[in-house]
C-alpha atoms as a PDB file:
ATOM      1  CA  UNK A   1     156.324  37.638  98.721  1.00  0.00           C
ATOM      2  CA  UNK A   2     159.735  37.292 100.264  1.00  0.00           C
ATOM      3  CA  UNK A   3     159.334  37.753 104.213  1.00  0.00           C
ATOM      4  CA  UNK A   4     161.300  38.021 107.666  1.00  0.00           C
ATOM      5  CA  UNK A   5     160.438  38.067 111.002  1.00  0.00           C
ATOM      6  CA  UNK A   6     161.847  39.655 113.889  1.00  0.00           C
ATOM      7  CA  UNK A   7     161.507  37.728 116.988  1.00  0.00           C
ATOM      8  CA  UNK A   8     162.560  38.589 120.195  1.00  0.00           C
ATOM      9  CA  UNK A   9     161.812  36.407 123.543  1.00  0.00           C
ATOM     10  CA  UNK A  10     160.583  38.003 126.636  1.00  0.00           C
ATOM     11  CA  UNK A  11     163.362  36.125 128.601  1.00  0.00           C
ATOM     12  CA  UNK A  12     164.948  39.146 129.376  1.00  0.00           C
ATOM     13  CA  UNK A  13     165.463  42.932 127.996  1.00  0.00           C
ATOM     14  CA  UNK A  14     166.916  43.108 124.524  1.00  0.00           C
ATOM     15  CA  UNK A  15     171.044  43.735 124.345  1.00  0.00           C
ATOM     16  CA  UNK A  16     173.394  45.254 122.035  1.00  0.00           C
ATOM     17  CA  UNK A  17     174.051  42.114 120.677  1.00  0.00           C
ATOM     18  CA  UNK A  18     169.887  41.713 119.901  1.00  0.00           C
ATOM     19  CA  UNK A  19     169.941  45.347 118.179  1.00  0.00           C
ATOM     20  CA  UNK A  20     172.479  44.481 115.734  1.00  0.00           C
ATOM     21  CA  UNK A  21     170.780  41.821 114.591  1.00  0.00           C
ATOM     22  CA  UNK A  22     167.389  43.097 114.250  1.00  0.00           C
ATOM     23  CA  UNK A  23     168.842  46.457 112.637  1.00  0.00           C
ATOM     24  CA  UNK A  24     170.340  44.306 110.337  1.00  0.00           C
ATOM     25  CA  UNK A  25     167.536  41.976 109.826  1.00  0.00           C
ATOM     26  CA  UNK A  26     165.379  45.173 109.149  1.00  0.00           C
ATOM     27  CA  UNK A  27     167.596  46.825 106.933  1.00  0.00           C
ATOM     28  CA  UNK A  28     168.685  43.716 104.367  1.00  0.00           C
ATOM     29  CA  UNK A  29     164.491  43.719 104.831  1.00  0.00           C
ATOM     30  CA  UNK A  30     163.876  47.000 103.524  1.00  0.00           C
ATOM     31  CA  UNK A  31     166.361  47.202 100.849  1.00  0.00           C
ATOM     32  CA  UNK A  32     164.984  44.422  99.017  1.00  0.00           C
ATOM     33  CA  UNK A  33     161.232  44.992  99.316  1.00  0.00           C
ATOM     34  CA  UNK A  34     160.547  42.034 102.145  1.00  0.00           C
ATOM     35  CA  UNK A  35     157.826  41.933 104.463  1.00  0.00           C
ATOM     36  CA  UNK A  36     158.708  41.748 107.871  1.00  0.00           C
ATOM     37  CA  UNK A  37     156.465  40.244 110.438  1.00  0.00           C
ATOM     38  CA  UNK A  38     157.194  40.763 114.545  1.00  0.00           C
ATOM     39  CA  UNK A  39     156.787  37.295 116.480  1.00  0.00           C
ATOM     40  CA  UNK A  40     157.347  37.456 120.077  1.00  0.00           C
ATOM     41  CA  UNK A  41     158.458  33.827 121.223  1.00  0.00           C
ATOM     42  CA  UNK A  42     156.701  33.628 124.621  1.00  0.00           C
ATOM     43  CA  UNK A  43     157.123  30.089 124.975  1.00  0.00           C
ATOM     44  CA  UNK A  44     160.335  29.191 127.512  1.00  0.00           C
ATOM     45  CA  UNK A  45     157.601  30.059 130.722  1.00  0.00           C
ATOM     46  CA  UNK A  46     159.557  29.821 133.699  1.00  0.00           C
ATOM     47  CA  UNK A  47     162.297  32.065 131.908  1.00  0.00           C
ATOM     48  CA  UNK A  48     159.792  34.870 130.628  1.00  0.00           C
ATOM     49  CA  UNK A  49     159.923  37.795 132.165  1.00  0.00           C
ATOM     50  CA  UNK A  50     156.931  40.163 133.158  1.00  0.00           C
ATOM     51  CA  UNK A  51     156.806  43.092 130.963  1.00  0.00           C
ATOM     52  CA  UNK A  52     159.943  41.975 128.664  1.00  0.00           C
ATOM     53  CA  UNK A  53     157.570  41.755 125.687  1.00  0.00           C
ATOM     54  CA  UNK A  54     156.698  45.367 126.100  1.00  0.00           C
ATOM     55  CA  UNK A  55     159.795  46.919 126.427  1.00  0.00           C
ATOM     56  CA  UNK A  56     161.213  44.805 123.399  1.00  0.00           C
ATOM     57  CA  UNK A  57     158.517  45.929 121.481  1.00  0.00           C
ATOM     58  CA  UNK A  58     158.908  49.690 122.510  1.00  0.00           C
ATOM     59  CA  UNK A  59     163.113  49.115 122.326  1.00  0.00           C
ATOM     60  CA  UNK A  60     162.833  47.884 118.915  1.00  0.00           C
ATOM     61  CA  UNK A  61     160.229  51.327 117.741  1.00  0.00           C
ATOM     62  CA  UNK A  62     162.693  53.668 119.924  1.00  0.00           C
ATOM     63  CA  UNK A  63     165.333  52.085 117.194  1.00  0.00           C
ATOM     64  CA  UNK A  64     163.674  53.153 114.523  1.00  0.00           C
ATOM     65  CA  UNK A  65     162.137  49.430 113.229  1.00  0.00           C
ATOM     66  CA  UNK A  66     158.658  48.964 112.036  1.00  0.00           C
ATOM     67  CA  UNK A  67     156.919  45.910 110.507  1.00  0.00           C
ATOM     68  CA  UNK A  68     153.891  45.445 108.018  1.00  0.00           C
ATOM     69  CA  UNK A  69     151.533  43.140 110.583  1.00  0.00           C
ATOM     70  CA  UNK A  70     150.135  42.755 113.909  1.00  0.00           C
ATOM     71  CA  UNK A  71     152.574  40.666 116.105  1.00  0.00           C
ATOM     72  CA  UNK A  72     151.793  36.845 117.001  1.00  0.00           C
ATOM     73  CA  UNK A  73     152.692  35.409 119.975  1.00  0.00           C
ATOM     74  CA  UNK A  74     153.541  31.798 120.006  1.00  0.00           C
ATOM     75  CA  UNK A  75     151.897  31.138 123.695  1.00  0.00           C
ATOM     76  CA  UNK A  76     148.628  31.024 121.361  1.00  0.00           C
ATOM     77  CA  UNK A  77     149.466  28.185 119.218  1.00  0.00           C
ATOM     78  CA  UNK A  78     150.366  25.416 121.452  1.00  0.00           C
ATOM     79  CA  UNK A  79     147.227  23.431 120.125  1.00  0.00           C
ATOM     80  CA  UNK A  80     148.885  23.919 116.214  1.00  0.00           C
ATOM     81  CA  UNK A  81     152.367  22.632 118.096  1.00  0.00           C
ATOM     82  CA  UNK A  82     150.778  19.507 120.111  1.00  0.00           C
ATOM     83  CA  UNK A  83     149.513  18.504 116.522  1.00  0.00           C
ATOM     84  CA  UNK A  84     152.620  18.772 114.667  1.00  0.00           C
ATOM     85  CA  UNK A  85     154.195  16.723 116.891  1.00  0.00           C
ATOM     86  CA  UNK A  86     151.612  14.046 117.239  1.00  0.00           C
ATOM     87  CA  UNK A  87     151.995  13.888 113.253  1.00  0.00           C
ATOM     88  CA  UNK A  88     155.837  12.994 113.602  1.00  0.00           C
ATOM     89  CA  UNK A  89     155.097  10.901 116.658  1.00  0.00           C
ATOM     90  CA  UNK A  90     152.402   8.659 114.339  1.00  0.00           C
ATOM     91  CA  UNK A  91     155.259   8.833 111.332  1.00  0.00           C
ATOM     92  CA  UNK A  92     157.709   7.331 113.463  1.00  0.00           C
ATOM     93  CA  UNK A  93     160.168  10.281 113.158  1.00  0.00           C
ATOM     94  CA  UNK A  94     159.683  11.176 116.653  1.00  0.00           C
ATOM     95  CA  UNK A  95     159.410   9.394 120.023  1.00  0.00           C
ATOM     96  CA  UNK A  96     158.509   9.334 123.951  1.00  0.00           C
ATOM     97  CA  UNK A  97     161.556  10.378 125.907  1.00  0.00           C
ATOM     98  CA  UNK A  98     161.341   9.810 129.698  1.00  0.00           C
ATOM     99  CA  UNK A  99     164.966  10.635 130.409  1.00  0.00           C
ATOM    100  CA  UNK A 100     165.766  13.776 132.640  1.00  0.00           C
ATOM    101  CA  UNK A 101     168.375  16.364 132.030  1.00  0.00           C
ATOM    102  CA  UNK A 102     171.120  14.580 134.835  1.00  0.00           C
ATOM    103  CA  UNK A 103     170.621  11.083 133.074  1.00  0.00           C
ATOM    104  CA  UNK A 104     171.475  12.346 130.313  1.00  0.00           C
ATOM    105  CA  UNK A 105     174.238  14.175 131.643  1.00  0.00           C
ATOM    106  CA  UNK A 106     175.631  11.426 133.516  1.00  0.00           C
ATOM    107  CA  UNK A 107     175.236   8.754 130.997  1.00  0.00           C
ATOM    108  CA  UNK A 108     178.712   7.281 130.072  1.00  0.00           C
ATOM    109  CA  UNK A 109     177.655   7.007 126.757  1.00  0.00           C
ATOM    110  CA  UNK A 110     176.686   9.631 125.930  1.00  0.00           C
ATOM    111  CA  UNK A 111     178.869  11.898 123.522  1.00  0.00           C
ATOM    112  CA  UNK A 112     179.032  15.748 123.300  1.00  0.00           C
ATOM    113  CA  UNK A 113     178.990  18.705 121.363  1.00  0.00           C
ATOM    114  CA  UNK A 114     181.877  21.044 120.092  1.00  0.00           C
ATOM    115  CA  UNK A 115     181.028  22.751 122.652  1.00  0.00           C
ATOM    116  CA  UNK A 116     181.196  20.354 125.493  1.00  0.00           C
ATOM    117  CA  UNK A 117     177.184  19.784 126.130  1.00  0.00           C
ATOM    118  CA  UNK A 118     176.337  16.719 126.120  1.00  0.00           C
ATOM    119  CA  UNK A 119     174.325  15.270 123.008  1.00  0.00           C
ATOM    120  CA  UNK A 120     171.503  12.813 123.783  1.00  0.00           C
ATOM    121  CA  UNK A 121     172.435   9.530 123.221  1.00  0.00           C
ATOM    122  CA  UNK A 122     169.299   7.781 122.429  1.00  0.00           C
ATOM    123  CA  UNK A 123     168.027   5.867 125.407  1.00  0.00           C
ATOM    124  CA  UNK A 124     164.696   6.128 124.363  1.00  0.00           C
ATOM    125  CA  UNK A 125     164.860   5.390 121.346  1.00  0.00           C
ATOM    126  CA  UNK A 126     162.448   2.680 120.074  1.00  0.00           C
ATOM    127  CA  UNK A 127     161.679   1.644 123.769  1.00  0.00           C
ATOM    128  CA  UNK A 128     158.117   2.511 123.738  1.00  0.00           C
ATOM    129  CA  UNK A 129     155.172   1.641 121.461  1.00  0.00           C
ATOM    130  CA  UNK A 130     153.456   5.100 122.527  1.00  0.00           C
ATOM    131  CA  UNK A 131     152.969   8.067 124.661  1.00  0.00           C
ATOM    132  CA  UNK A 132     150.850   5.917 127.013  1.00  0.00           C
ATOM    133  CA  UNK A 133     153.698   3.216 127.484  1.00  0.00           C
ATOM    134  CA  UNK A 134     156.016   5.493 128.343  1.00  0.00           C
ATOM    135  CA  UNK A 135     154.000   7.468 130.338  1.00  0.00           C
ATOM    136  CA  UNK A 136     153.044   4.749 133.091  1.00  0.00           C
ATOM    137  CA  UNK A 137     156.686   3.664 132.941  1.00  0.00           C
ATOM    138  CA  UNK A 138     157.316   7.103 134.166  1.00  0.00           C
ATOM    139  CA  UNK A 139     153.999   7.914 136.076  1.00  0.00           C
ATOM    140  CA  UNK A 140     154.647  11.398 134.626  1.00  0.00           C
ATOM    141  CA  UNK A 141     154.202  13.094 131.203  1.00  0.00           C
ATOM    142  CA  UNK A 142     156.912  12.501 128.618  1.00  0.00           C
ATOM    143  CA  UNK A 143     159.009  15.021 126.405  1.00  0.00           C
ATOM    144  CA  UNK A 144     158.954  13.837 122.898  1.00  0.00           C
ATOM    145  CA  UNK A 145     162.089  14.007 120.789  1.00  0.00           C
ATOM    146  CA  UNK A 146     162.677  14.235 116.481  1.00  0.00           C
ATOM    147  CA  UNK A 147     165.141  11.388 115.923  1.00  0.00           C
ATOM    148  CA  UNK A 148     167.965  12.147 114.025  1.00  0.00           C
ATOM    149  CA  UNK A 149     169.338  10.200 110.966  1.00  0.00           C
ATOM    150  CA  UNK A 150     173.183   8.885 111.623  1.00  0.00           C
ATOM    151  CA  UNK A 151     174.429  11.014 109.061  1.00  0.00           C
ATOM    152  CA  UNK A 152     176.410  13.942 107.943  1.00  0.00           C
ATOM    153  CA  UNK A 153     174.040  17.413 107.066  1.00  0.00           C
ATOM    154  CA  UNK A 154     175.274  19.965 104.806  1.00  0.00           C
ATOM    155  CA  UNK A 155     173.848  23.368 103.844  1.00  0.00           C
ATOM    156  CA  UNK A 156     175.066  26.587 102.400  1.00  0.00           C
ATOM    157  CA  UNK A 157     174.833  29.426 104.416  1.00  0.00           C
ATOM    158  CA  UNK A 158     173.926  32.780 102.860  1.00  0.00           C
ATOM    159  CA  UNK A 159     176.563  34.442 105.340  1.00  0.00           C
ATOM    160  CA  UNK A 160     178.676  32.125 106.390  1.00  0.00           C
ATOM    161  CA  UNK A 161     179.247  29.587 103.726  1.00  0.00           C
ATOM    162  CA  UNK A 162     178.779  26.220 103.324  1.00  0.00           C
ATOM    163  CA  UNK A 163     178.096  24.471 107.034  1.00  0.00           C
ATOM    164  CA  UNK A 164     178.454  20.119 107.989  1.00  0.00           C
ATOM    165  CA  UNK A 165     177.216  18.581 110.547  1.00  0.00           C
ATOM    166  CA  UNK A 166     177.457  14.907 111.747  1.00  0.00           C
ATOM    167  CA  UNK A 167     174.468  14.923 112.887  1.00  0.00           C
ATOM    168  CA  UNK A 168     173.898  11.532 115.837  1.00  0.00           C
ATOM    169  CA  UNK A 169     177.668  13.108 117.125  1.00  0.00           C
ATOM    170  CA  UNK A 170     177.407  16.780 117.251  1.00  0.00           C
ATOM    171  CA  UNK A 171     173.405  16.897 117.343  1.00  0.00           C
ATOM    172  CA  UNK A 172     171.608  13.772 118.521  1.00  0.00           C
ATOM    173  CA  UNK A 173     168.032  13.694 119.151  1.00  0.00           C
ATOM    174  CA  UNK A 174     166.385  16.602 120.222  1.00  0.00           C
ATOM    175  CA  UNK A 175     163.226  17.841 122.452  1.00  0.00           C
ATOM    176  CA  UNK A 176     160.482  18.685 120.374  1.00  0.00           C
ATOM    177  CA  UNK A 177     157.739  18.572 122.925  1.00  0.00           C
ATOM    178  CA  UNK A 178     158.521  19.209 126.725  1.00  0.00           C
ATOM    179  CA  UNK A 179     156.909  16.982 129.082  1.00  0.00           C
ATOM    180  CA  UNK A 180     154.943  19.797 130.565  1.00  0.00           C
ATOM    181  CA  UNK A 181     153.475  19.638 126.570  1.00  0.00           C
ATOM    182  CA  UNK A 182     154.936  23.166 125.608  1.00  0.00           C
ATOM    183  CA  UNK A 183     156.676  22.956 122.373  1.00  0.00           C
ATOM    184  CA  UNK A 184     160.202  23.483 122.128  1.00  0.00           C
ATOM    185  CA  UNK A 185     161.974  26.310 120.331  1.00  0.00           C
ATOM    186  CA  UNK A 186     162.723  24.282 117.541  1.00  0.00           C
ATOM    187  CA  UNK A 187     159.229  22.930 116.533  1.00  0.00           C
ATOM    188  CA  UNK A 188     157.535  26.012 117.119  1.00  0.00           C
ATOM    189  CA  UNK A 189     159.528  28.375 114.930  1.00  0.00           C
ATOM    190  CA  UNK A 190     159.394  25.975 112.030  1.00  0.00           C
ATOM    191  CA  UNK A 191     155.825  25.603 112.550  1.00  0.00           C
ATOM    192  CA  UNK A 192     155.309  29.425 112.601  1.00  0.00           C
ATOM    193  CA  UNK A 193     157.908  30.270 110.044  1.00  0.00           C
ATOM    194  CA  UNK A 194     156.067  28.045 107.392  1.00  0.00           C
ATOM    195  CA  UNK A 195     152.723  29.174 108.311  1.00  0.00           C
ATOM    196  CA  UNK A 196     153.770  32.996 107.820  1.00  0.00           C
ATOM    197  CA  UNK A 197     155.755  31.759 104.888  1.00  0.00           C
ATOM    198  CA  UNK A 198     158.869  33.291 106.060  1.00  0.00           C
ATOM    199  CA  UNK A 199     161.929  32.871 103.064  1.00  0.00           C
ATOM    200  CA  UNK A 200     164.529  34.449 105.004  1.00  0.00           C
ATOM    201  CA  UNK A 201     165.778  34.551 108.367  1.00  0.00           C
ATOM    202  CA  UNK A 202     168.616  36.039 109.788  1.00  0.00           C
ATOM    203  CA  UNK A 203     169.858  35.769 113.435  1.00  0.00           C
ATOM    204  CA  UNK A 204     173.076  35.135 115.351  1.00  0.00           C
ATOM    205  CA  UNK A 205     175.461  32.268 114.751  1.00  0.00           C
ATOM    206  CA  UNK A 206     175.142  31.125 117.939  1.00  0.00           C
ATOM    207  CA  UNK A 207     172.157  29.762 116.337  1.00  0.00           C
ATOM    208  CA  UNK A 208     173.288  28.092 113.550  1.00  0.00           C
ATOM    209  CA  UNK A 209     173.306  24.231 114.705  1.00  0.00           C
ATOM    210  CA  UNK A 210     169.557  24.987 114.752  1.00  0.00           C
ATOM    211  CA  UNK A 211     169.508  24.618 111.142  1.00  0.00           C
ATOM    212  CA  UNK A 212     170.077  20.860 110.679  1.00  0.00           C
ATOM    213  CA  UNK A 213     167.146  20.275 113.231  1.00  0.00           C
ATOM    214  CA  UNK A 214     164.897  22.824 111.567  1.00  0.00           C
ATOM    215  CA  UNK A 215     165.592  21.762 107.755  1.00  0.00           C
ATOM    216  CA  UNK A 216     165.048  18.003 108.971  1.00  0.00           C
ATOM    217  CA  UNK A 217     161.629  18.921 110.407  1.00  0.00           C
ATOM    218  CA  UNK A 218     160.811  21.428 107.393  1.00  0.00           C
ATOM    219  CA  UNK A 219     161.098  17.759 105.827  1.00  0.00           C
ATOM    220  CA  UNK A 220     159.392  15.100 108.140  1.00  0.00           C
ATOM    221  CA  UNK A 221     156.692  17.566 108.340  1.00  0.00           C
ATOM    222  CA  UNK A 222     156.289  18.066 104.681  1.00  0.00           C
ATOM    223  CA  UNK A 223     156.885  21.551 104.199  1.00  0.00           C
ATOM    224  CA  UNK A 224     160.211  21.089 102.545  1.00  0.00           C
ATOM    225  CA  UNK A 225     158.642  23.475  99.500  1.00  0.00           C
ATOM    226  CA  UNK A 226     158.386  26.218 102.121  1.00  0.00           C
ATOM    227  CA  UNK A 227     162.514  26.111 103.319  1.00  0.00           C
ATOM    228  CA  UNK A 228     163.797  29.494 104.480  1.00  0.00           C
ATOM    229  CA  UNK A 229     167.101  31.067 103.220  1.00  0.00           C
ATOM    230  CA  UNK A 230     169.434  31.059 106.762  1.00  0.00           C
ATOM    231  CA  UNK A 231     171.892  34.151 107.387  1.00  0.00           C
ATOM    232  CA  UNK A 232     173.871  33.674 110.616  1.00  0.00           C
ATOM    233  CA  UNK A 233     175.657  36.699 111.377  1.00  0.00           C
ATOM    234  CA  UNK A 234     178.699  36.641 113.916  1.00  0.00           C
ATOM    235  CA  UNK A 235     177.814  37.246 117.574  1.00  0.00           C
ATOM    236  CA  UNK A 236     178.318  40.200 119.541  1.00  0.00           C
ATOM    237  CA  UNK A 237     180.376  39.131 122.599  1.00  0.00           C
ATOM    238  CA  UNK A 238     182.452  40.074 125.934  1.00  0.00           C
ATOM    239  CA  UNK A 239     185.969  40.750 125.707  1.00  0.00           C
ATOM    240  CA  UNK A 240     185.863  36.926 127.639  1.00  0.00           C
ATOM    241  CA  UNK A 241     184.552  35.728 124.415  1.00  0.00           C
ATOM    242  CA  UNK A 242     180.917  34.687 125.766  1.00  0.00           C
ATOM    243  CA  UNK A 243     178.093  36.065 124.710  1.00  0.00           C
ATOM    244  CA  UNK A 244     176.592  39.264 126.236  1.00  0.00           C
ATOM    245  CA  UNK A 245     175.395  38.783 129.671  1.00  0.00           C
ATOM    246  CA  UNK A 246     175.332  40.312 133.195  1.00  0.00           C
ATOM    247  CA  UNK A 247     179.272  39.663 133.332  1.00  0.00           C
ATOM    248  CA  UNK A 248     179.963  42.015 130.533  1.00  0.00           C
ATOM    249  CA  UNK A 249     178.039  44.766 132.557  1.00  0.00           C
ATOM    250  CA  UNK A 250     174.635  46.308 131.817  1.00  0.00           C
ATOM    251  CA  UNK A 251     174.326  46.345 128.140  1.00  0.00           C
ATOM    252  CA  UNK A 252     170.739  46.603 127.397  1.00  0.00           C
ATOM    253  CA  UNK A 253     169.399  48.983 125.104  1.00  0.00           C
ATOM    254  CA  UNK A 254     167.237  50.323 128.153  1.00  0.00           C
ATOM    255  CA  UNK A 255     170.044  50.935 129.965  1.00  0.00           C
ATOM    256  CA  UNK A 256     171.488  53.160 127.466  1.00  0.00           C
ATOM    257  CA  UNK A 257     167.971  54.995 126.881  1.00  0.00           C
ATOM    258  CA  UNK A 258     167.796  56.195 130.652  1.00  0.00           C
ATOM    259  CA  UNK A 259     170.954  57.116 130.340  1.00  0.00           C
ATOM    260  CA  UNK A 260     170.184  59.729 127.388  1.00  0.00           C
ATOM    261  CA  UNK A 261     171.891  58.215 124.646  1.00  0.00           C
ATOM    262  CA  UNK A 262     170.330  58.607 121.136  1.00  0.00           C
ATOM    263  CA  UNK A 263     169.144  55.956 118.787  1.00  0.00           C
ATOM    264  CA  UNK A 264     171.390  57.780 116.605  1.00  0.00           C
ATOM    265  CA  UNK A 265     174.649  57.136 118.482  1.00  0.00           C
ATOM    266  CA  UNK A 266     173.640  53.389 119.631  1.00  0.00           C
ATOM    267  CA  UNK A 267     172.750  53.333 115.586  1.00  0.00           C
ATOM    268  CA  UNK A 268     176.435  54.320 114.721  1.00  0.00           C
ATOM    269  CA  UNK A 269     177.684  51.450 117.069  1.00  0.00           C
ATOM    270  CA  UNK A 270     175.485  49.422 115.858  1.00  0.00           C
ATOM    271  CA  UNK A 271     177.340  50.560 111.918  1.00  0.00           C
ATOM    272  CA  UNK A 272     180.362  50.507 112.773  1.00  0.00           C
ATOM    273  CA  UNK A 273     180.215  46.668 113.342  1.00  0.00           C
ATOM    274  CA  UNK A 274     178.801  46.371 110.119  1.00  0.00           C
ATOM    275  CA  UNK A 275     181.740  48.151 108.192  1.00  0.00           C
ATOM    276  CA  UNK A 276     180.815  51.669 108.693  1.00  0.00           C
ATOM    277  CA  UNK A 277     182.927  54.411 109.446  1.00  0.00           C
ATOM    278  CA  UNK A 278     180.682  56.759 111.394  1.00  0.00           C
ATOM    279  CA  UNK A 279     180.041  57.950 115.145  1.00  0.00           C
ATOM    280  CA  UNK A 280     176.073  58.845 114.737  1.00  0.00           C
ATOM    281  CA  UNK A 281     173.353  57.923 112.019  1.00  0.00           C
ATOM    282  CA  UNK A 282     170.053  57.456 111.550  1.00  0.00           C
ATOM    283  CA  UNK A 283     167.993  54.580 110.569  1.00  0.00           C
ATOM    284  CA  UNK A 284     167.872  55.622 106.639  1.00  0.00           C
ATOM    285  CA  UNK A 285     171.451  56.715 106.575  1.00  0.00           C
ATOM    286  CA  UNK A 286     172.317  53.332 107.697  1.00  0.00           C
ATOM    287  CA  UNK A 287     169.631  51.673 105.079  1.00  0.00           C
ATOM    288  CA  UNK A 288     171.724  53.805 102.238  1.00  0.00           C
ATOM    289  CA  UNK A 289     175.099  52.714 103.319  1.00  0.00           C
ATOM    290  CA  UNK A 290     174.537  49.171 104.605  1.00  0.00           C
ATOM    291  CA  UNK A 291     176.290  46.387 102.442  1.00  0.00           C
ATOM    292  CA  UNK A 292     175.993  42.699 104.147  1.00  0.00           C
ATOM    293  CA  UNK A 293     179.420  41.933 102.259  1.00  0.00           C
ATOM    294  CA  UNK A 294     180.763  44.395 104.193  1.00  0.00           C
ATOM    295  CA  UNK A 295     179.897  43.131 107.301  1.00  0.00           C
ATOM    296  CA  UNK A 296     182.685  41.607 110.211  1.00  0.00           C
ATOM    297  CA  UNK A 297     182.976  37.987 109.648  1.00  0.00           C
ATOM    298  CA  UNK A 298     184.105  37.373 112.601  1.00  0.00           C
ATOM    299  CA  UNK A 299     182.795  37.997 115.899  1.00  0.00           C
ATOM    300  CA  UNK A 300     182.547  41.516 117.586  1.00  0.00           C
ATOM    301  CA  UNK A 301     183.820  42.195 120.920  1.00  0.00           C
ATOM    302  CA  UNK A 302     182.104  44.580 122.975  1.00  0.00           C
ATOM    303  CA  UNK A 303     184.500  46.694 125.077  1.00  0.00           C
ATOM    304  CA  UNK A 304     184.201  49.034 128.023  1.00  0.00           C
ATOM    305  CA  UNK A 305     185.820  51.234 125.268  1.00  0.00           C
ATOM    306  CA  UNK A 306     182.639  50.985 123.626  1.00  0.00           C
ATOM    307  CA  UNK A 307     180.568  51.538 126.456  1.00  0.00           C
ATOM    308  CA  UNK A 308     182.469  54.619 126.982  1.00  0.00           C
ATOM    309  CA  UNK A 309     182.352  55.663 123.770  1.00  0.00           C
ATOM    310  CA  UNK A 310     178.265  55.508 123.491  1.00  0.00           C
ATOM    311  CA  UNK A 311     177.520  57.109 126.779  1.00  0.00           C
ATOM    312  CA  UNK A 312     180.232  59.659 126.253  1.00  0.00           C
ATOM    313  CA  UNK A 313     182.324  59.000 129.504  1.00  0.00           C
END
């Protein structure tokens, strides 16, 4: 059966910018007959915050959303992620890493992103038989990282069109396993994902150079029969261009609850970015009217207009 997943992580409270894309996830959802399963990705410890998971979970019902299972967590599968990554480590697709974020950072080799990160330029690479080699080289646990082919990647967005990425230049080699042995985002969801046998997920384009890494370990892990459909929709951002954050002022959908504004009203925000002429709705108004051609290709700029505008001041 076709199926999505919403999947918010308890880093922090859910934003504007995190309702429009789980209102749209859920709607695209519900008018063509998918399941939708709730994941909360509790994995990113240091970052989680206490009680996030609850309020996401009660932001997302005040919304109007529902799903048709019991939630998973991911922090109960690290024994399913620690295998999967053993089985690329034996395969040779993926490798002990001992470097630390500022070698990496300071390595004058080392090339970068679009967006000015820097992309790991393979020190590790081939420089240890095993885990254990590495490991007393160290005298501490290593990360393990999915090696990337020197190649370009191409794949056809079901939003945003066809997509290319070179993928040693703009990607490089990438943590799969931390050295603390919690799995990284990107193993874990295609793990999970597969598993639930998810065929469509949508999410924020922010996002989208995820997709190269993903597919590639869809493939090394072979589950290649079991590749998703990707929609990246644009993201929500500050009138700086960033993405929502403290900067932009409080924009969490608690925020806007104790401060008496309906689900309705955030709702005809939330439709109005999607190409919908409306100041309130509800949740199967905005089912009935919802087209995905119709929504903003490009990205949406939150304004203190809006802000205004929702809390009526």
């Amino acid at each position: 059966m076709p199926t999505t997943r919403l999947a918010p992580s308890p880093t922090g409270a859910l934003h504007l910018g995190n309702a429009r894309t789980f209102v749209v996830n859920w709607i695209m959802a519900r008018q063509r007959g998918w399941r939708i399963l709730l994941r909360i990705e509790d994995l990113d410890g240091p970052r989680i915050k206490r009680g996030a998971d609850r309020q996401a979970v009660d932001d997302l019902r005040w919304l109007g959303l529902d799903w048709d299972d019991e939630s998973s967590r991911q922090s109960t599968r690290t024994d399913v992620y620690g295998a999967a990554a053993h089985t690329l480590l034996e395969s040779r697709r993926a490798y002990p890493c001992i470097c630390t974020r500022s070698e990496i950072a300071q390595a004058a080799s080392a090339p970068h992103a679009d967006d000015g990160a820097a992309v790991y330029p393979g020190t590790c690479w081939g420089k240890f038989a095993d885990m254990a080699e590495a490991r007393a080289a160290a005298g501490r646990e290593p990360a393990v990282r999915f090696h990337m082919p020197d190649e370009t990647f191409d794949f056809e967005d079901r939003f945003c069109g066809h997509r290319r990425f070179d993928l040693a230049r703009e990607l490089g080699d990438f943590v799969i396993l931390k050295g603390d042995g919690t799995a990284a985002y990107q193993l874990a969801v295609v793990i999970d994902d597969a598993e639930a046998g998810v065929t469509d997920i949508i999410r924020g384009d922010d996002l989208i150079d995820s997709t190269p890494r993903q597919v590639l370990l869809y493939r090394a892990l072979g589950l290649a029969d079991r590749l998703p459909a990707y929609w990246h929709l644009p993201l929500v951002v500050g009138t700086d261009g960033k993405r929502l954050a403290k900067r932009h002022g409080d924009t969490r959908i608690s925020y806007y609850r104790e401060r008496g504004v309906r689900a309705e009203r955030m709702l005809g925000l939330l439709a109005r970015w999607c190409g919908i002429a409306v100041d309130e709705i509800d949740l199967q108004q905005f089912t009935e009217q919802f087209d995905v051609l119709n929504v903003l290709k490009d990205r949406i700029v939150f304004t203190p207009e809006d802000d205004r505008w929702l809390t009526g001041k």
